[in-house]
C-alpha atoms as a PDB file:
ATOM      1  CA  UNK A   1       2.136  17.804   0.837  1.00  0.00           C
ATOM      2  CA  UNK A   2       2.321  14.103   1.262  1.00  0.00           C
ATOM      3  CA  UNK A   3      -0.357  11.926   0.108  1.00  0.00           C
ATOM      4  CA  UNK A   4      -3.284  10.885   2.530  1.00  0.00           C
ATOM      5  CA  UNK A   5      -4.157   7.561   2.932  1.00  0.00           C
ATOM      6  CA  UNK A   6      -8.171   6.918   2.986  1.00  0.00           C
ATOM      7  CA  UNK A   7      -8.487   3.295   3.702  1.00  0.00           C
ATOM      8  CA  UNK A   8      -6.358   2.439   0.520  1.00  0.00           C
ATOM      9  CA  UNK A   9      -3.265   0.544   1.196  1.00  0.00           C
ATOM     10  CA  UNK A  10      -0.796   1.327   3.767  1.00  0.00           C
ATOM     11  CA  UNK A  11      -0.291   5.204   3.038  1.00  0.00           C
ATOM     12  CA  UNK A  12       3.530   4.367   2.294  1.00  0.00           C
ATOM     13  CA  UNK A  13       4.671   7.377   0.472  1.00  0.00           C
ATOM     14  CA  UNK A  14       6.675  10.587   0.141  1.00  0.00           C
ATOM     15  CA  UNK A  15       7.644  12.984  -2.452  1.00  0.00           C
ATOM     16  CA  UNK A  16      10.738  15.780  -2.435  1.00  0.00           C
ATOM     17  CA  UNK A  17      11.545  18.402  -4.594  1.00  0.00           C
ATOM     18  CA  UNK A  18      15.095  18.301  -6.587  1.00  0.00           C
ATOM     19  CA  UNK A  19      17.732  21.262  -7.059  1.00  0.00           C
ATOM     20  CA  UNK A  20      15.744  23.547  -4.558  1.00  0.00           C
ATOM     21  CA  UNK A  21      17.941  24.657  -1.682  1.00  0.00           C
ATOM     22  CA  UNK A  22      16.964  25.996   1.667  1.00  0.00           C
ATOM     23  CA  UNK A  23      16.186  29.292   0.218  1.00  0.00           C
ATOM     24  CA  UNK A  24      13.496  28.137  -1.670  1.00  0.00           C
ATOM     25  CA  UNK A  25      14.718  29.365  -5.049  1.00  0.00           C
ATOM     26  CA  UNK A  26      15.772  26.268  -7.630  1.00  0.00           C
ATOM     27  CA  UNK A  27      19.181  25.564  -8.394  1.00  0.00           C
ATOM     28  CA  UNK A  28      20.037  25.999 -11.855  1.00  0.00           C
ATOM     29  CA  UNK A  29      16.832  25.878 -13.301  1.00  0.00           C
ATOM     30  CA  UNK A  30      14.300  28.946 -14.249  1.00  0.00           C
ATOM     31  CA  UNK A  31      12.816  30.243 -11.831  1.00  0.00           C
ATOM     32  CA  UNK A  32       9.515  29.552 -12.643  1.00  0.00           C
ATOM     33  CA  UNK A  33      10.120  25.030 -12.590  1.00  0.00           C
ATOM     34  CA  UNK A  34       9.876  22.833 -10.251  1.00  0.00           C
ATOM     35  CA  UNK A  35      11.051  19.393 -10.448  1.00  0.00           C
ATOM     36  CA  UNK A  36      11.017  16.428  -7.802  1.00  0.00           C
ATOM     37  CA  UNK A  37      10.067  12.840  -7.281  1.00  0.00           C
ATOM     38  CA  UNK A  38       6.668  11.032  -5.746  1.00  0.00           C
ATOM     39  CA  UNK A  39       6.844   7.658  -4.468  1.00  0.00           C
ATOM     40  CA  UNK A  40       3.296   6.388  -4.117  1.00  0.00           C
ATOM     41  CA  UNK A  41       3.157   2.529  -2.003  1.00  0.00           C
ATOM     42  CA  UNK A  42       0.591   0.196  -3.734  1.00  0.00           C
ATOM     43  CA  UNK A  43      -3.025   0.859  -3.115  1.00  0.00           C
ATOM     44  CA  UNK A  44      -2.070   4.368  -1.619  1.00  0.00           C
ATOM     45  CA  UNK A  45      -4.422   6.968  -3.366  1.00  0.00           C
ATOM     46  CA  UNK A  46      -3.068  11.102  -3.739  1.00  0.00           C
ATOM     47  CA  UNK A  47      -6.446  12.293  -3.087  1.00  0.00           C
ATOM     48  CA  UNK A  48      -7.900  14.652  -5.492  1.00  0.00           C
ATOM     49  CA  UNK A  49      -6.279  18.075  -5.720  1.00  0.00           C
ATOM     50  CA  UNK A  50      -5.569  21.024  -7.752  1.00  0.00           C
ATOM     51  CA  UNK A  51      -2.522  23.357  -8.085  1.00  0.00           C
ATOM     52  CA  UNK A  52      -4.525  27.188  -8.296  1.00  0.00           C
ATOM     53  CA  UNK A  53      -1.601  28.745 -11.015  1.00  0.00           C
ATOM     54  CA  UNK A  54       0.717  25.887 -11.948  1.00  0.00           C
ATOM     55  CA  UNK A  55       0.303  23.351 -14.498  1.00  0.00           C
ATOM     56  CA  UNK A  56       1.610  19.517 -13.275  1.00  0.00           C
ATOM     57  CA  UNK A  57       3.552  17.018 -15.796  1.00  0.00           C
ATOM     58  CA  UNK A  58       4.191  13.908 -14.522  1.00  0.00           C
ATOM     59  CA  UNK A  59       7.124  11.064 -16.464  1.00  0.00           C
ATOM     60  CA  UNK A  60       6.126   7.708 -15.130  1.00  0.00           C
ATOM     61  CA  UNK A  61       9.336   6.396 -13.896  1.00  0.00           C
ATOM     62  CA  UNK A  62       8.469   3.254 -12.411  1.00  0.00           C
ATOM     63  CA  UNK A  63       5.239   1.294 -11.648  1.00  0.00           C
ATOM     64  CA  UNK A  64       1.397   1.991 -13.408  1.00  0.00           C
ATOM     65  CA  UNK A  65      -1.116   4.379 -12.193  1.00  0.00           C
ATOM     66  CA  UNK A  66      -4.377   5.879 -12.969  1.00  0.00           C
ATOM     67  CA  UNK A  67      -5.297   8.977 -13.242  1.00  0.00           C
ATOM     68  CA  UNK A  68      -8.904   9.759 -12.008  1.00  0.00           C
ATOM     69  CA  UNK A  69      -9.543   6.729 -13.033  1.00  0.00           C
ATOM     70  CA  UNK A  70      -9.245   7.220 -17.001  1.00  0.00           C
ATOM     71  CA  UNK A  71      -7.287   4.062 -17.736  1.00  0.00           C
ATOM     72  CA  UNK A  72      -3.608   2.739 -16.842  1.00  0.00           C
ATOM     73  CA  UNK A  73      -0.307   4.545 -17.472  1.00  0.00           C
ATOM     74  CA  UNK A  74       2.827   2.282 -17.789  1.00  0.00           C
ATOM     75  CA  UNK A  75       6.653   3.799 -17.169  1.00  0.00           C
ATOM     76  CA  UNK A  76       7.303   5.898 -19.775  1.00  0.00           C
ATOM     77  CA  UNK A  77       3.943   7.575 -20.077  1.00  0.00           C
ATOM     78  CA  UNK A  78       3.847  11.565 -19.689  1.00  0.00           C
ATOM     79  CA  UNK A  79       0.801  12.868 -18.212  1.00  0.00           C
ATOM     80  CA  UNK A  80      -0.227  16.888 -18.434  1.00  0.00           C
ATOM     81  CA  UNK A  81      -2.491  18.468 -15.888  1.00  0.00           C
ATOM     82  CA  UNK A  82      -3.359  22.457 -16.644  1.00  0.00           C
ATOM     83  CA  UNK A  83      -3.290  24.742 -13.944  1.00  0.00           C
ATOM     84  CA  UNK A  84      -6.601  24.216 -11.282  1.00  0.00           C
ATOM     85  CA  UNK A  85      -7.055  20.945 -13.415  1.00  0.00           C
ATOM     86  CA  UNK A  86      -8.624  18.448 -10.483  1.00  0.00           C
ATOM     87  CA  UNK A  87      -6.662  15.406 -10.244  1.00  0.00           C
ATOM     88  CA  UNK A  88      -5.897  12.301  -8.306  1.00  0.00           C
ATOM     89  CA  UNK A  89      -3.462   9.836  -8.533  1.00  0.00           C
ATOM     90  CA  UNK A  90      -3.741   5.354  -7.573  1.00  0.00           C
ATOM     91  CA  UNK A  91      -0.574   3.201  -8.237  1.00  0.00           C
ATOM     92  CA  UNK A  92      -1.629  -0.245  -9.050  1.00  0.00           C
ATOM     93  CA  UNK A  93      -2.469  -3.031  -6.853  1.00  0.00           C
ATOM     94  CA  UNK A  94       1.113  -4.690  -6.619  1.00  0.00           C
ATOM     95  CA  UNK A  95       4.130  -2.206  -6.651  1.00  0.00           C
ATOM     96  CA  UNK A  96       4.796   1.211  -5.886  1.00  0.00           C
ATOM     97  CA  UNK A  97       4.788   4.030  -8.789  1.00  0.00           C
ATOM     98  CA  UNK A  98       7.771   6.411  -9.092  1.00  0.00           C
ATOM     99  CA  UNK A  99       7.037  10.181 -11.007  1.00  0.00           C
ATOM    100  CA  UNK A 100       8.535  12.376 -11.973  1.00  0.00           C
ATOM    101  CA  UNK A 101       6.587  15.691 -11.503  1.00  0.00           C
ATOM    102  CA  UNK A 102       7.252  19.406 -12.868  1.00  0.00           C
ATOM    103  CA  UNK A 103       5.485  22.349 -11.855  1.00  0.00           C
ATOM    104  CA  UNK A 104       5.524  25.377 -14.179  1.00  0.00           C
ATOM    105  CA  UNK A 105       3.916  28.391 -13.423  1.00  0.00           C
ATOM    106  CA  UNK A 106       4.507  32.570 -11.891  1.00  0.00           C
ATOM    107  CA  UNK A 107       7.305  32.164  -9.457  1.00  0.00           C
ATOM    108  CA  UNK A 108       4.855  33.579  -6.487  1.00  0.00           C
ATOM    109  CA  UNK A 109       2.628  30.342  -7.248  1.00  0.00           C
ATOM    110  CA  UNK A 110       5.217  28.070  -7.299  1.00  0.00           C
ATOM    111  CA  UNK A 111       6.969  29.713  -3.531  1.00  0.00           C
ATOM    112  CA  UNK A 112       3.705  29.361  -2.232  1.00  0.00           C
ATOM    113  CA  UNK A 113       1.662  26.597  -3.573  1.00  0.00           C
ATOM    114  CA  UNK A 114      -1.482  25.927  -2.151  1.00  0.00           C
ATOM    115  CA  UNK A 115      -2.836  22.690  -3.003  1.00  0.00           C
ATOM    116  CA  UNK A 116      -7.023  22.561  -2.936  1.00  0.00           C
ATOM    117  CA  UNK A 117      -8.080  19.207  -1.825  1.00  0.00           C
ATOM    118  CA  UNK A 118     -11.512  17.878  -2.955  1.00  0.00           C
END
C-alpha cells in the first residue's frame, strides 16, 4: 500500500503498521484497530482511495497536508475519514508530513483491506 507517485515530487515515501506481529493480529490492542505511521516526501501525492469497511483517522505528527484539497492541516490537526469515504492526501511543497493513521472497523476488513483507487 505505498503511495504512487504521478509526476508529483520524488515519490519518497513509506508507511508501516505498529504493534502488529507476523501473524497479522495486533499486539495489545482490540482487535478491531489498527495503528501505524505514513511518511509522505514533499510534493508526493497518496492518490485518491477508499477503505470499503474501515473508517481512517489521521494525527498530523509532523509537516502540513491537504486533504482533497479542502485547505491546510498543520501538526496537531486530527482528520476523520468514514468508511468508503474517497480521499487523497499532498504534503506541502517543502517538507515531508508524518501521520499518524488508525483504522477501525470488523476485524475481517481490517485482515484484508482492500484499498479502491480512483
Amino acid at each position: 500500500m505505498a503511495p504512487r507517485d504521478r509526476g508529483q515530487g520524488a515519490g519518497l515515501s513509506g508507511y508501516a503498521q505498529l504493534g502488529v506481529p507476523f501473524t497479522g493480529r495486533p499486539a495489545r490492542l482490540p482487535p478491531d484497530v489498527r495503528i501505524g505511521l505514513v511518511m509522505l516526501a514533499p510534493r508526493c501525492t497518496y492518490p485518491q482511495h477508499s477503505h470499503q469497511g474501515i473508517t481512517e483517522s489521521y494525527v498530523a505528527v509532523s509537516g502540513a497536508f491537504s486533504e482533497n484539497d479542502m485547505g491546510v492541516y498543520a501538526p496537531g490537526s486530527v482528520i476523520l475519514n468514514q468508511a468508503g469515504q474517497t480521499h487523497r492526501i499532498t504534503p506541502g511543497q517543502a517538507d515531508p508530513c508524518l501521520l499518524l493513521f488508525a483504522w477501525t472497523g470488523p476485524t475481517e476488513n481490517l485482515r484484508d483491506d482492500r484499498l479502491a483507487f480512483d
